[in-house]
N, C-alpha and C. Protein backbone atom coordinates (compact mmCIF):
# COMPACT_ATOMS: atom_id res chain seq x y z
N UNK A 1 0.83 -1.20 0.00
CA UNK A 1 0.00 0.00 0.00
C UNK A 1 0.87 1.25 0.00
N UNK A 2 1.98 1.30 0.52
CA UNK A 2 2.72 2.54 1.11
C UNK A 2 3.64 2.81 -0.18
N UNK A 3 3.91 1.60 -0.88
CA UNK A 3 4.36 2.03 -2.66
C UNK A 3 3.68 2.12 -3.15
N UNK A 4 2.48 2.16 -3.23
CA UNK A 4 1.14 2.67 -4.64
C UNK A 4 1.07 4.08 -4.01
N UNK A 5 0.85 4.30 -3.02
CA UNK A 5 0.72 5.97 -2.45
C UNK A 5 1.72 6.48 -2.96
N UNK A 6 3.42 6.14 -2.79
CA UNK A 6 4.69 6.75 -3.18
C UNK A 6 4.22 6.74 -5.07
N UNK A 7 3.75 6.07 -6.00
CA UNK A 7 4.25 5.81 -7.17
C UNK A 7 2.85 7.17 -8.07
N UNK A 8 1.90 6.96 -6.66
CA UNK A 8 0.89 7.79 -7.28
C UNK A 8 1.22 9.54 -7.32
N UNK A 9 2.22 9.40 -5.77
CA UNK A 9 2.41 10.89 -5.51
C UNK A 9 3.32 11.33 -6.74
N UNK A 10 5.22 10.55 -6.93
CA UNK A 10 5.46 10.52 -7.83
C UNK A 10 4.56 10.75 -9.05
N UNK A 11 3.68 10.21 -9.72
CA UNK A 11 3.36 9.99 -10.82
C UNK A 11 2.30 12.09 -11.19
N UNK A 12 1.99 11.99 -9.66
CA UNK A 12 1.24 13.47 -9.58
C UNK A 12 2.15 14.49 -9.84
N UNK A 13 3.54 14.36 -8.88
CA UNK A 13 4.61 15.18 -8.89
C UNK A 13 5.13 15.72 -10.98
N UNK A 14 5.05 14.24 -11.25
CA UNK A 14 5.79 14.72 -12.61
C UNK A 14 4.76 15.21 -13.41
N UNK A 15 3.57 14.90 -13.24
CA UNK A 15 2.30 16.13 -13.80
C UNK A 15 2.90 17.00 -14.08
N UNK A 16 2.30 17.72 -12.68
CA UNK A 16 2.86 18.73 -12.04
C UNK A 16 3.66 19.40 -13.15
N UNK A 17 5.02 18.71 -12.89
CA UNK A 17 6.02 19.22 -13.25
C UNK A 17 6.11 19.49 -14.78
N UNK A 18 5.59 18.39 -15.21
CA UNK A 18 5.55 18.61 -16.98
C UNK A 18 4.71 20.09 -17.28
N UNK A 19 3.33 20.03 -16.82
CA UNK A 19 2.92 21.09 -16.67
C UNK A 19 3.24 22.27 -16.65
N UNK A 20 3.60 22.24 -15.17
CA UNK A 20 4.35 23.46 -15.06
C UNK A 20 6.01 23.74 -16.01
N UNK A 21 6.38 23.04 -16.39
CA UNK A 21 7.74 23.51 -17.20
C UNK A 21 6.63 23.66 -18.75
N UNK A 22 5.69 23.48 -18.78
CA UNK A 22 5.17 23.77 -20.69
C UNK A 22 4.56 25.08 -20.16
N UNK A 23 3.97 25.53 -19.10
CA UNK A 23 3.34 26.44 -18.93
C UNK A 23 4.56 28.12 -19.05
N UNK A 24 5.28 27.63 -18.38
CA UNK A 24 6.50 28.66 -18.16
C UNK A 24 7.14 28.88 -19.81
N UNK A 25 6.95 27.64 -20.24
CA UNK A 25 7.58 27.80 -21.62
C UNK A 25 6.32 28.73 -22.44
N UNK A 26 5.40 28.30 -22.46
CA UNK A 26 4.25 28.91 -23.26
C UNK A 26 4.12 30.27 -22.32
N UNK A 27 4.47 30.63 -21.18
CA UNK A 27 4.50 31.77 -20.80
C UNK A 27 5.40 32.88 -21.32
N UNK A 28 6.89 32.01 -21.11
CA UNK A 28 7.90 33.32 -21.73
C UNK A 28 7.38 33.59 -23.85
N UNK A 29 7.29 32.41 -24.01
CA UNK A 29 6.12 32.28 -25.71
C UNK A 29 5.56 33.62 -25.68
N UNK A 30 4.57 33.79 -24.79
CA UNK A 30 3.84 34.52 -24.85
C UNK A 30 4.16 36.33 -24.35
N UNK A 31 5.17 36.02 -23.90
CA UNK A 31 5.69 37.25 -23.33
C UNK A 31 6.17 38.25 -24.56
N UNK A 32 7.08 37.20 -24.76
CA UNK A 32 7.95 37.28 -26.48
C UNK A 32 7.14 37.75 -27.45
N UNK A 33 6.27 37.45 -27.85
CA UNK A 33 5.04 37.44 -28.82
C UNK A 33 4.50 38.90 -28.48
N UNK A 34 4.11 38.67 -26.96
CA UNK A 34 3.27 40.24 -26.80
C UNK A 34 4.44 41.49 -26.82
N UNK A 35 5.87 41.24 -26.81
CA UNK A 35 6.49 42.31 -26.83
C UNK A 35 6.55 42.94 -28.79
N UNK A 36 5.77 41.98 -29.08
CA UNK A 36 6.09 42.61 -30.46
C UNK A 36 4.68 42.86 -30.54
N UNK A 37 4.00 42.78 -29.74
CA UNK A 37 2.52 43.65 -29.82
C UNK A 37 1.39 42.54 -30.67
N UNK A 38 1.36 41.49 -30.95
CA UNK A 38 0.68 40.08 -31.48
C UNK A 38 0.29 39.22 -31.01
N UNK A 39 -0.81 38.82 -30.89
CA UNK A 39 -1.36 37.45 -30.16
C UNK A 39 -0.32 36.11 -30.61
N UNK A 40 -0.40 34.98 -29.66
CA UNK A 40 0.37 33.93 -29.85
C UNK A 40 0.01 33.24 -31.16
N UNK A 41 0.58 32.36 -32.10
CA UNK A 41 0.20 32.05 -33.52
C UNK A 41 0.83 30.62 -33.43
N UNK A 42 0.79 30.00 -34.25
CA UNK A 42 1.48 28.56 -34.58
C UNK A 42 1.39 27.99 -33.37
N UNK A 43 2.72 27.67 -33.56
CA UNK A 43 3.08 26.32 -32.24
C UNK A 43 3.07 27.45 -31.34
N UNK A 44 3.79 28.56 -31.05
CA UNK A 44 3.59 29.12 -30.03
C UNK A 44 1.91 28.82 -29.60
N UNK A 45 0.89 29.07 -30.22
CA UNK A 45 -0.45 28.88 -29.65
C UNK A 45 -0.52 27.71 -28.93
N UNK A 46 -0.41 26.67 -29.95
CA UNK A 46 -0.34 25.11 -29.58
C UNK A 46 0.10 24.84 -28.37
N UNK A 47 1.54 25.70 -27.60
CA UNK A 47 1.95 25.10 -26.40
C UNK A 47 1.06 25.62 -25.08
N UNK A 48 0.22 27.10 -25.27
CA UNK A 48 -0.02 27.78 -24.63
C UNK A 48 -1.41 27.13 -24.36
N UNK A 49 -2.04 26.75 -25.65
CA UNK A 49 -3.23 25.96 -24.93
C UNK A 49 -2.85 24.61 -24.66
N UNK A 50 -1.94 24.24 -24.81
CA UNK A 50 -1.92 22.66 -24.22
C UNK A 50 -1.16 22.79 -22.63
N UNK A 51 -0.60 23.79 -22.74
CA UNK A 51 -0.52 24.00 -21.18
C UNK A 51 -1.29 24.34 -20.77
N UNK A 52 -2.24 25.33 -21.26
CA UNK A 52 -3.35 25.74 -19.51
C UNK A 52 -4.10 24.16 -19.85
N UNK A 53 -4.51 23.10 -20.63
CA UNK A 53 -5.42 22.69 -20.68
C UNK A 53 -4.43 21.34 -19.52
N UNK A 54 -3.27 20.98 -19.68
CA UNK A 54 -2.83 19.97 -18.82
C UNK A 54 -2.80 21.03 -17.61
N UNK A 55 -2.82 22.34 -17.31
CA UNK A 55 -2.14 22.39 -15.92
C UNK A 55 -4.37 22.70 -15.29
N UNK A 56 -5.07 22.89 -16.19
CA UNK A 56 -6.73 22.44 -15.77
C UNK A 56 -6.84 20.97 -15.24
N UNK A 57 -6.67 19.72 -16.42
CA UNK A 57 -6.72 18.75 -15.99
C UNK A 57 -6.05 18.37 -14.66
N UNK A 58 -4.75 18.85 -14.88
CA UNK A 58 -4.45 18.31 -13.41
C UNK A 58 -5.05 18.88 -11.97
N UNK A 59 -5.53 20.41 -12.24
CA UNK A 59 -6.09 21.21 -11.03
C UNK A 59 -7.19 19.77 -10.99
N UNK A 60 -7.93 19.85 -12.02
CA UNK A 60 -9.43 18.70 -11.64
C UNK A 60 -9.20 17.45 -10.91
N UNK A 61 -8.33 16.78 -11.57
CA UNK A 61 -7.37 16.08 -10.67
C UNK A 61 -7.19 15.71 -9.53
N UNK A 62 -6.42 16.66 -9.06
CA UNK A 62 -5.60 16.85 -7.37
C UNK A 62 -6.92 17.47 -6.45
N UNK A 63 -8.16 18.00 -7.22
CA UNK A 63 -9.40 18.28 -6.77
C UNK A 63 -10.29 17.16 -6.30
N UNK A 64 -10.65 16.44 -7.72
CA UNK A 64 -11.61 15.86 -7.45
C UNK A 64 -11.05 14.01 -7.39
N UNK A 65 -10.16 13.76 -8.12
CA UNK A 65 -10.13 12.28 -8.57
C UNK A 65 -10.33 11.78 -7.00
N UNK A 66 -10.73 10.71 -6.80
CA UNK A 66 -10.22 9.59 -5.58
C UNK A 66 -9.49 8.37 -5.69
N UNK A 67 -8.94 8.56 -7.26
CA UNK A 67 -8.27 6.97 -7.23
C UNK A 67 -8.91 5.55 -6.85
N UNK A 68 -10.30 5.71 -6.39
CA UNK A 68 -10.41 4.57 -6.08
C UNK A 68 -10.22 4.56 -4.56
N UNK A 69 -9.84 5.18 -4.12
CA UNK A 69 -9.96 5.47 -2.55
C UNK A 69 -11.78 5.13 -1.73
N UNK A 70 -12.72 5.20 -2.44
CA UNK A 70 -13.69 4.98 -2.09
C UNK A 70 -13.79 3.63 -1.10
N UNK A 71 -13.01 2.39 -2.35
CA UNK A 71 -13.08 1.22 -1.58
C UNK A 71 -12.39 0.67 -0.31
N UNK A 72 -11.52 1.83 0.00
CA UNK A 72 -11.30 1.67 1.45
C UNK A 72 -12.13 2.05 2.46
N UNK A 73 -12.08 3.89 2.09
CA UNK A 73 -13.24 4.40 3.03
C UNK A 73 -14.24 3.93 3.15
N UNK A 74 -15.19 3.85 2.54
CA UNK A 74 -16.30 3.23 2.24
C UNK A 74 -16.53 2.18 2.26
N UNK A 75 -16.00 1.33 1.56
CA UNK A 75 -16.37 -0.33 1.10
C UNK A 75 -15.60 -1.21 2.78
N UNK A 76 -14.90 -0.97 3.22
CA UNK A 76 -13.70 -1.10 3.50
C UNK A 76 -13.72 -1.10 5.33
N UNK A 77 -14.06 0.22 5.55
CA UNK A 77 -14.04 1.10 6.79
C UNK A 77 -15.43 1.45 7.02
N UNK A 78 -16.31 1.78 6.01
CA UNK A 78 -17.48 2.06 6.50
C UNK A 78 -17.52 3.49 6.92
N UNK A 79 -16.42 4.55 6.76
CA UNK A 79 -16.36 5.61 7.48
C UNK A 79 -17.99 6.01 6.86
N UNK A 80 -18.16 6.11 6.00
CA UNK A 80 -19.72 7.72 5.74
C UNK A 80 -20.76 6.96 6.50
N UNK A 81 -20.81 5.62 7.05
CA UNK A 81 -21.88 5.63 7.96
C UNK A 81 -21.88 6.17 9.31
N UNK A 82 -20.56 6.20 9.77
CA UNK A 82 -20.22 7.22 11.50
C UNK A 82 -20.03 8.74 10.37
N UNK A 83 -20.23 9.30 9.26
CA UNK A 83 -20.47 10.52 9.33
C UNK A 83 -22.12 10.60 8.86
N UNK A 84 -22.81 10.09 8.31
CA UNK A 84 -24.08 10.33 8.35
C UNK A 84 -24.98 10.17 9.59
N UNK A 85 -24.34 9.16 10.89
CA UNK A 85 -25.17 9.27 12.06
C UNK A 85 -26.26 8.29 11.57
N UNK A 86 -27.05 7.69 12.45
CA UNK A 86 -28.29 6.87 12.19
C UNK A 86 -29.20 7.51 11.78
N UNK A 87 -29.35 8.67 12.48
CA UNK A 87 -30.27 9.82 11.75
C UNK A 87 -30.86 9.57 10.09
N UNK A 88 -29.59 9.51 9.88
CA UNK A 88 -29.38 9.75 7.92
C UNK A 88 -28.93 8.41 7.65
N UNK A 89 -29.06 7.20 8.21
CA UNK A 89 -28.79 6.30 7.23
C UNK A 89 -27.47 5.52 7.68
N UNK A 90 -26.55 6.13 8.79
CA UNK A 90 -25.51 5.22 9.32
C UNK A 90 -25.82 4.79 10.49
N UNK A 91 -24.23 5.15 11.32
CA UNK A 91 -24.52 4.43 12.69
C UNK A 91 -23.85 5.55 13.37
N UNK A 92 -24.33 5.68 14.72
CA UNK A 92 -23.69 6.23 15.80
C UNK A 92 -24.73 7.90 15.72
N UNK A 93 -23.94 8.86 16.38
CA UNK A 93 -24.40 10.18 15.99
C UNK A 93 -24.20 10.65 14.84
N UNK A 94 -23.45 10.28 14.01
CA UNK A 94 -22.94 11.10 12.58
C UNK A 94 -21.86 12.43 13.78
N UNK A 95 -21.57 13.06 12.35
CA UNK A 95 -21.02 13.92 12.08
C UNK A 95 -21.08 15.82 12.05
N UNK A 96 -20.86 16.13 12.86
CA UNK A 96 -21.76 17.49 12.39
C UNK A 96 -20.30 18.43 11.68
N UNK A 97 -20.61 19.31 10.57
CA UNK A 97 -19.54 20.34 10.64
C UNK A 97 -18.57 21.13 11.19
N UNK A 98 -19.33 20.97 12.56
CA UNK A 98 -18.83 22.05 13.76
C UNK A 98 -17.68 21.26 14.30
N UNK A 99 -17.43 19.57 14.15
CA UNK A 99 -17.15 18.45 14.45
C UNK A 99 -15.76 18.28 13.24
N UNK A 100 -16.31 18.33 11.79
CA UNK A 100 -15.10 17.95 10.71
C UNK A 100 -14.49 19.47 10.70
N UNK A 101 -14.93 20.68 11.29
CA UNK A 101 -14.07 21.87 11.16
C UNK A 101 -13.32 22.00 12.10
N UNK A 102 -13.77 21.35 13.49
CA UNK A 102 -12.24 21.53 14.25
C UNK A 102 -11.33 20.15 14.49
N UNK A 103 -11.63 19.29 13.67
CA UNK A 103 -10.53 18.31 13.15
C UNK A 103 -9.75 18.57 12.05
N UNK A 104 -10.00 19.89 11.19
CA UNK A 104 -9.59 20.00 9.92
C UNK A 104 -9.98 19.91 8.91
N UNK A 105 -11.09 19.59 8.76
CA UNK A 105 -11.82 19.73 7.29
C UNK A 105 -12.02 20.97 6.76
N UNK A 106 -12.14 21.23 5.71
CA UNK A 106 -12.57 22.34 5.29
C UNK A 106 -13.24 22.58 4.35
N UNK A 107 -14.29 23.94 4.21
CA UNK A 107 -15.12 23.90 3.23
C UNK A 107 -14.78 24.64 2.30
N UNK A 108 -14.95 24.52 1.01
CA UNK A 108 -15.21 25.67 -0.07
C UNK A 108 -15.89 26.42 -0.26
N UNK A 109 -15.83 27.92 -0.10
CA UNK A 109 -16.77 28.40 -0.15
C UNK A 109 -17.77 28.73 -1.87
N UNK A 110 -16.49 28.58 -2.64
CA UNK A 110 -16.87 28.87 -4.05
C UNK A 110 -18.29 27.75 -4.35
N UNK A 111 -17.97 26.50 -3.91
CA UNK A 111 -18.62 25.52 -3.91
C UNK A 111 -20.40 25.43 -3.23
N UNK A 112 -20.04 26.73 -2.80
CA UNK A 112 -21.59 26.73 -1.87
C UNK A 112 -22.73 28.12 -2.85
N UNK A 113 -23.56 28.17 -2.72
CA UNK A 113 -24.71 28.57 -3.21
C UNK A 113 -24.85 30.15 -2.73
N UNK A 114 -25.11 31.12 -2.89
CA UNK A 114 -24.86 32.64 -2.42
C UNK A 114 -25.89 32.66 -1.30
N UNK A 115 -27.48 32.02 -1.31
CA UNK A 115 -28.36 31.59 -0.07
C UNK A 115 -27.57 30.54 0.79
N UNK A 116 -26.52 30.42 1.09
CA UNK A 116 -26.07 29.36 1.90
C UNK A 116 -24.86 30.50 2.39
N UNK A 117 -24.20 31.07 1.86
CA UNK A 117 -23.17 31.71 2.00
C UNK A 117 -23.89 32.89 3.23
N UNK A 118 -24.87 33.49 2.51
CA UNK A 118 -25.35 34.55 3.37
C UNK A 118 -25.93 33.69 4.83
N UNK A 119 -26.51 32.60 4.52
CA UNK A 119 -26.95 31.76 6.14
C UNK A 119 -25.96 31.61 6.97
N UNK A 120 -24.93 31.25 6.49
CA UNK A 120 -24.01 31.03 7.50
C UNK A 120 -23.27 32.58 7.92
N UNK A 121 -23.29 33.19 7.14
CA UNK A 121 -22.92 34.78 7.55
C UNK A 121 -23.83 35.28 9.06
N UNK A 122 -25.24 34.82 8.66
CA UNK A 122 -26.29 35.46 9.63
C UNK A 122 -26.29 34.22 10.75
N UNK A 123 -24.96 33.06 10.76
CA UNK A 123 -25.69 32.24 11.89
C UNK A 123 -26.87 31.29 11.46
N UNK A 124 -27.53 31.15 10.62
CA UNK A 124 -28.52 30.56 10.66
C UNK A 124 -28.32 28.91 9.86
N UNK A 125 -26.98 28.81 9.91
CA UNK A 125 -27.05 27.18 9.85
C UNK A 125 -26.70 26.79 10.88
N UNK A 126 -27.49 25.03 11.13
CA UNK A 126 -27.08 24.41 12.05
C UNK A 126 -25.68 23.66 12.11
N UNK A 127 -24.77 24.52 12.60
CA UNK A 127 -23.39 23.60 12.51
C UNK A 127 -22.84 22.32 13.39
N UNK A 128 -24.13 22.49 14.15
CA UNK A 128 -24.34 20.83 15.01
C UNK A 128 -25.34 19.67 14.30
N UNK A 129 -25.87 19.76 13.48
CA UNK A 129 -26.07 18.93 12.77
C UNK A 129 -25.44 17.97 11.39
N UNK A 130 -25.24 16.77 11.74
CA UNK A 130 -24.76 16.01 10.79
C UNK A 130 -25.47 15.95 9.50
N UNK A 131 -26.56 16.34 9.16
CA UNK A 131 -27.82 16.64 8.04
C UNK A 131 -26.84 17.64 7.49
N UNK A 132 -26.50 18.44 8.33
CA UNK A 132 -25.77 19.80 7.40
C UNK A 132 -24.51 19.14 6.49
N UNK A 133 -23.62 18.44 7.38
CA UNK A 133 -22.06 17.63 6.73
C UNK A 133 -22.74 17.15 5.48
N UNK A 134 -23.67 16.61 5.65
CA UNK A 134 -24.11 15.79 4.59
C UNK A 134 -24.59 16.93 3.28
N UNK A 135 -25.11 17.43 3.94
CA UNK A 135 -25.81 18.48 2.55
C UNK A 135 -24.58 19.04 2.05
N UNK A 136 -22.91 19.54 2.80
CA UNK A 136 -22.26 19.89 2.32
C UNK A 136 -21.55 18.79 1.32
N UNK A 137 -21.51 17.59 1.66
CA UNK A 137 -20.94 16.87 1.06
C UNK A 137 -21.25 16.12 -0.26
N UNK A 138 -23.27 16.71 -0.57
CA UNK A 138 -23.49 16.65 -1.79
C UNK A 138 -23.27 18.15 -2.63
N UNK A 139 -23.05 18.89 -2.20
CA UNK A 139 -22.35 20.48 -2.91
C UNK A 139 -21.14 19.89 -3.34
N UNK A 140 -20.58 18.65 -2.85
CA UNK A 140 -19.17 18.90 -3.17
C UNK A 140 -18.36 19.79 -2.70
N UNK A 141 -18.49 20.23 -1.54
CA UNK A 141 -17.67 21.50 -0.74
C UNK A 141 -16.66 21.34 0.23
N UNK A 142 -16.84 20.50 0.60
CA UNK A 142 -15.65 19.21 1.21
C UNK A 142 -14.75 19.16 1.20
N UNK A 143 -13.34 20.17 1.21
CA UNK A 143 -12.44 19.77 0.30
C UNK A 143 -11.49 18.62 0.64
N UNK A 144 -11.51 17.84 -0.40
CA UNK A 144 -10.63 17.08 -0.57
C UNK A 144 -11.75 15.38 0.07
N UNK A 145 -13.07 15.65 0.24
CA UNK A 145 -13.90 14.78 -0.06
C UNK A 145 -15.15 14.49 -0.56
N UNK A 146 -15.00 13.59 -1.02
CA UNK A 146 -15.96 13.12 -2.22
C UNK A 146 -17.41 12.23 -1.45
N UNK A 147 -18.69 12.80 -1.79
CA UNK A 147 -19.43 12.08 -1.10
C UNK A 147 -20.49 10.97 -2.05
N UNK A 148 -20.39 10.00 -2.01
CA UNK A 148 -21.29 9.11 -3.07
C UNK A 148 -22.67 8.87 -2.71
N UNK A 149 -23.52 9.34 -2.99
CA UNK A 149 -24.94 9.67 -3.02
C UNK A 149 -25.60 8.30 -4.15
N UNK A 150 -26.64 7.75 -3.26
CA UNK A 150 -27.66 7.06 -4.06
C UNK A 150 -28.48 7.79 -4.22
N UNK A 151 -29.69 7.16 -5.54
CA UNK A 151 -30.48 8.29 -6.13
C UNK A 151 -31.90 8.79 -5.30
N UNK A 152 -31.77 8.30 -3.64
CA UNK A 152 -32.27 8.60 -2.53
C UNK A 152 -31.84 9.65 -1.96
N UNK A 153 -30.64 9.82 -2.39
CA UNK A 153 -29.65 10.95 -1.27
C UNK A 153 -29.10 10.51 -0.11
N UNK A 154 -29.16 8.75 0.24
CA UNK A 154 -27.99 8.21 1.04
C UNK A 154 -27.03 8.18 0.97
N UNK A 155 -26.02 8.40 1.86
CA UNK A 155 -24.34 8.20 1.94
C UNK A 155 -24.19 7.16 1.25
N UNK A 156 -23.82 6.68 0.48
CA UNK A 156 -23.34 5.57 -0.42
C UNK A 156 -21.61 4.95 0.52
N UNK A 157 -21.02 6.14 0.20
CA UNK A 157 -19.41 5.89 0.13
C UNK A 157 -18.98 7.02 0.53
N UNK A 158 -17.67 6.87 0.39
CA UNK A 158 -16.81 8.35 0.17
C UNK A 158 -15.34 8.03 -0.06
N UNK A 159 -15.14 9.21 -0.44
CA UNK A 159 -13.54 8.58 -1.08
C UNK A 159 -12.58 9.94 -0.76
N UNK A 160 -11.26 10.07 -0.77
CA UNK A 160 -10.74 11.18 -0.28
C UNK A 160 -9.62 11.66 -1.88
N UNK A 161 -9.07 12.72 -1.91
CA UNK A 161 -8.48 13.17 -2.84
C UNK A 161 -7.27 13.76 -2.52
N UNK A 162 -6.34 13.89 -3.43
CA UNK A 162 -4.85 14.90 -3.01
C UNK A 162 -5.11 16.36 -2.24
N UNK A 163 -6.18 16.83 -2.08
CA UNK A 163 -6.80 18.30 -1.84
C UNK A 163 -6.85 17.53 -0.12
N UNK A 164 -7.53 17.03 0.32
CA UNK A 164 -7.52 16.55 1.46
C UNK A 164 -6.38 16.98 2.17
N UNK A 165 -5.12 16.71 1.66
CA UNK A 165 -4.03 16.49 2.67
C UNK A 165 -3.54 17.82 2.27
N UNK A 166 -3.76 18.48 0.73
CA UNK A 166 -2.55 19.32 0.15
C UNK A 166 -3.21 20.85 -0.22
N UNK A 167 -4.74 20.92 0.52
CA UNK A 167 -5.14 22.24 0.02
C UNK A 167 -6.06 22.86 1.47
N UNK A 168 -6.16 24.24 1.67
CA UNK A 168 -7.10 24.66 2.44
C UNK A 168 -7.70 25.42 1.89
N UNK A 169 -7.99 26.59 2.91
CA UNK A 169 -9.20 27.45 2.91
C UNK A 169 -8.34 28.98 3.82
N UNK A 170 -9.52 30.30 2.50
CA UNK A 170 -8.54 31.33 3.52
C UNK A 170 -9.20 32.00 4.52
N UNK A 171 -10.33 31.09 4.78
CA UNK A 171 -11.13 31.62 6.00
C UNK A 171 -12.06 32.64 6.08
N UNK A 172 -11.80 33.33 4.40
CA UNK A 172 -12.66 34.70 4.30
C UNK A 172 -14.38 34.68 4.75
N UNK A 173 -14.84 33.39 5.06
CA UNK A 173 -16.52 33.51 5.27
C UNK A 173 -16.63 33.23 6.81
N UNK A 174 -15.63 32.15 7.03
CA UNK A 174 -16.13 31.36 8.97
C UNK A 174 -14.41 30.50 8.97
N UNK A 175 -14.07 30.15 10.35
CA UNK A 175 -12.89 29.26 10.28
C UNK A 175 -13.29 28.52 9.60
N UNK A 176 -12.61 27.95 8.99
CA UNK A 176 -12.45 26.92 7.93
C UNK A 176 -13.64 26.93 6.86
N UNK A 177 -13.77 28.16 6.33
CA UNK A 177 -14.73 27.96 5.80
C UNK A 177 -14.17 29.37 4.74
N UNK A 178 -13.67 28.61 3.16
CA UNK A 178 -13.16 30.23 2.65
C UNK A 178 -12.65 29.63 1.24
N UNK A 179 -12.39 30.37 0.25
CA UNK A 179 -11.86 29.99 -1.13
C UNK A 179 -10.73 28.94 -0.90
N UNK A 180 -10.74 28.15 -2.12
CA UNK A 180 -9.65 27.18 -1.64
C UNK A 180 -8.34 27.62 -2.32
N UNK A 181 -7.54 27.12 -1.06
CA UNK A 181 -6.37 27.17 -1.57
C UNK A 181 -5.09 26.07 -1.68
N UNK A 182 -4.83 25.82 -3.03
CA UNK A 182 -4.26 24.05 -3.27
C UNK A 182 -2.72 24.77 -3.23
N UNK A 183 -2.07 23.71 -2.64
CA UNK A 183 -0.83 23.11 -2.96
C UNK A 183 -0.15 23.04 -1.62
């Protein structure tokens, strides 16, 4: 297990890296180009969109993928039933926000709805309720987890992503609760 994690990080790292060295290249491209007052043309174009489009894919990536991580959490561990609580469909109390924010979770705020943004501004969500984790975790606001929903709206699964360990939040709405910020 502890070499598939090493070969995956590796394998993310040289993304990354390819990425970022075509991007820098299609950057100074573009620098060059605009000093003569002209949009990028030919291959210069070619590198400039194939870099933002690999250094997108990989943002989506290190965002959203789970590798397959589901079948541990989930299949595996059972974790989304101790975060949904019996309430919703697991076991135990569940989970409330107030609960995954001072362990470290964090939310996105981009990810949330402008009527949700302003509720929690005014106080008026329940951040002791595990109903709430859950509603965040079908927004997808989670960062760095993935929540698998049946076409009931039960916790299915969950699976975790590179954002988990490698991205936060800048707090601009509530602690842990703010635009994300990866790397």
């Amino acid at each position: 297990m502890k070499s598939i994690k090493i070969v995956v990080g590796l394998v993310l790292f040289a993304g990354l890296a390819v990425g970022s060295y075509h991007l820098i290249g299609a950057q100074r491209a573009s620098a060059q180009t605009q000093k003569k007052g002209a949009s990028p043309s030919g291959f210069d174009a070619v590198v400039r969109e194939n870099s933002e489009r690999m250094l997108q894919e990989g943002q989506q990536t290190f965002r959203f993928d789970t590798f397959g991580s589901e079948a541990f959490w989930g299949d595996a561990l059972q974790l989304h039933k101790a975060i949904a609580g019996e309430k919703n469909g697991g076991v135990g109390g569940g989970v409330s926000p107030k609960t995954a924010l001072s362990v470290g979770l964090k939310v996105d705020s981009d990810a949330l709805p402008d009527s949700l943004k302003q509720q929690l501004k005014e106080g008026k969500v329940d951040l002791d309720d595990p109903a709430t984790t859950l509603a965040l975790l079908k927004l997808n606001s989670v960062v760095g987890v993935t929540g698998i929903f049946d076409k009931k709206g039960t916790l299915q699964s969950m699976g975790l992503q590179c954002a988990f360990c490698h991205s936060t939040v800048d707090d601009s709405l509530a602690p842990g609760i703010g635009k994300r910020l990866d790397g």
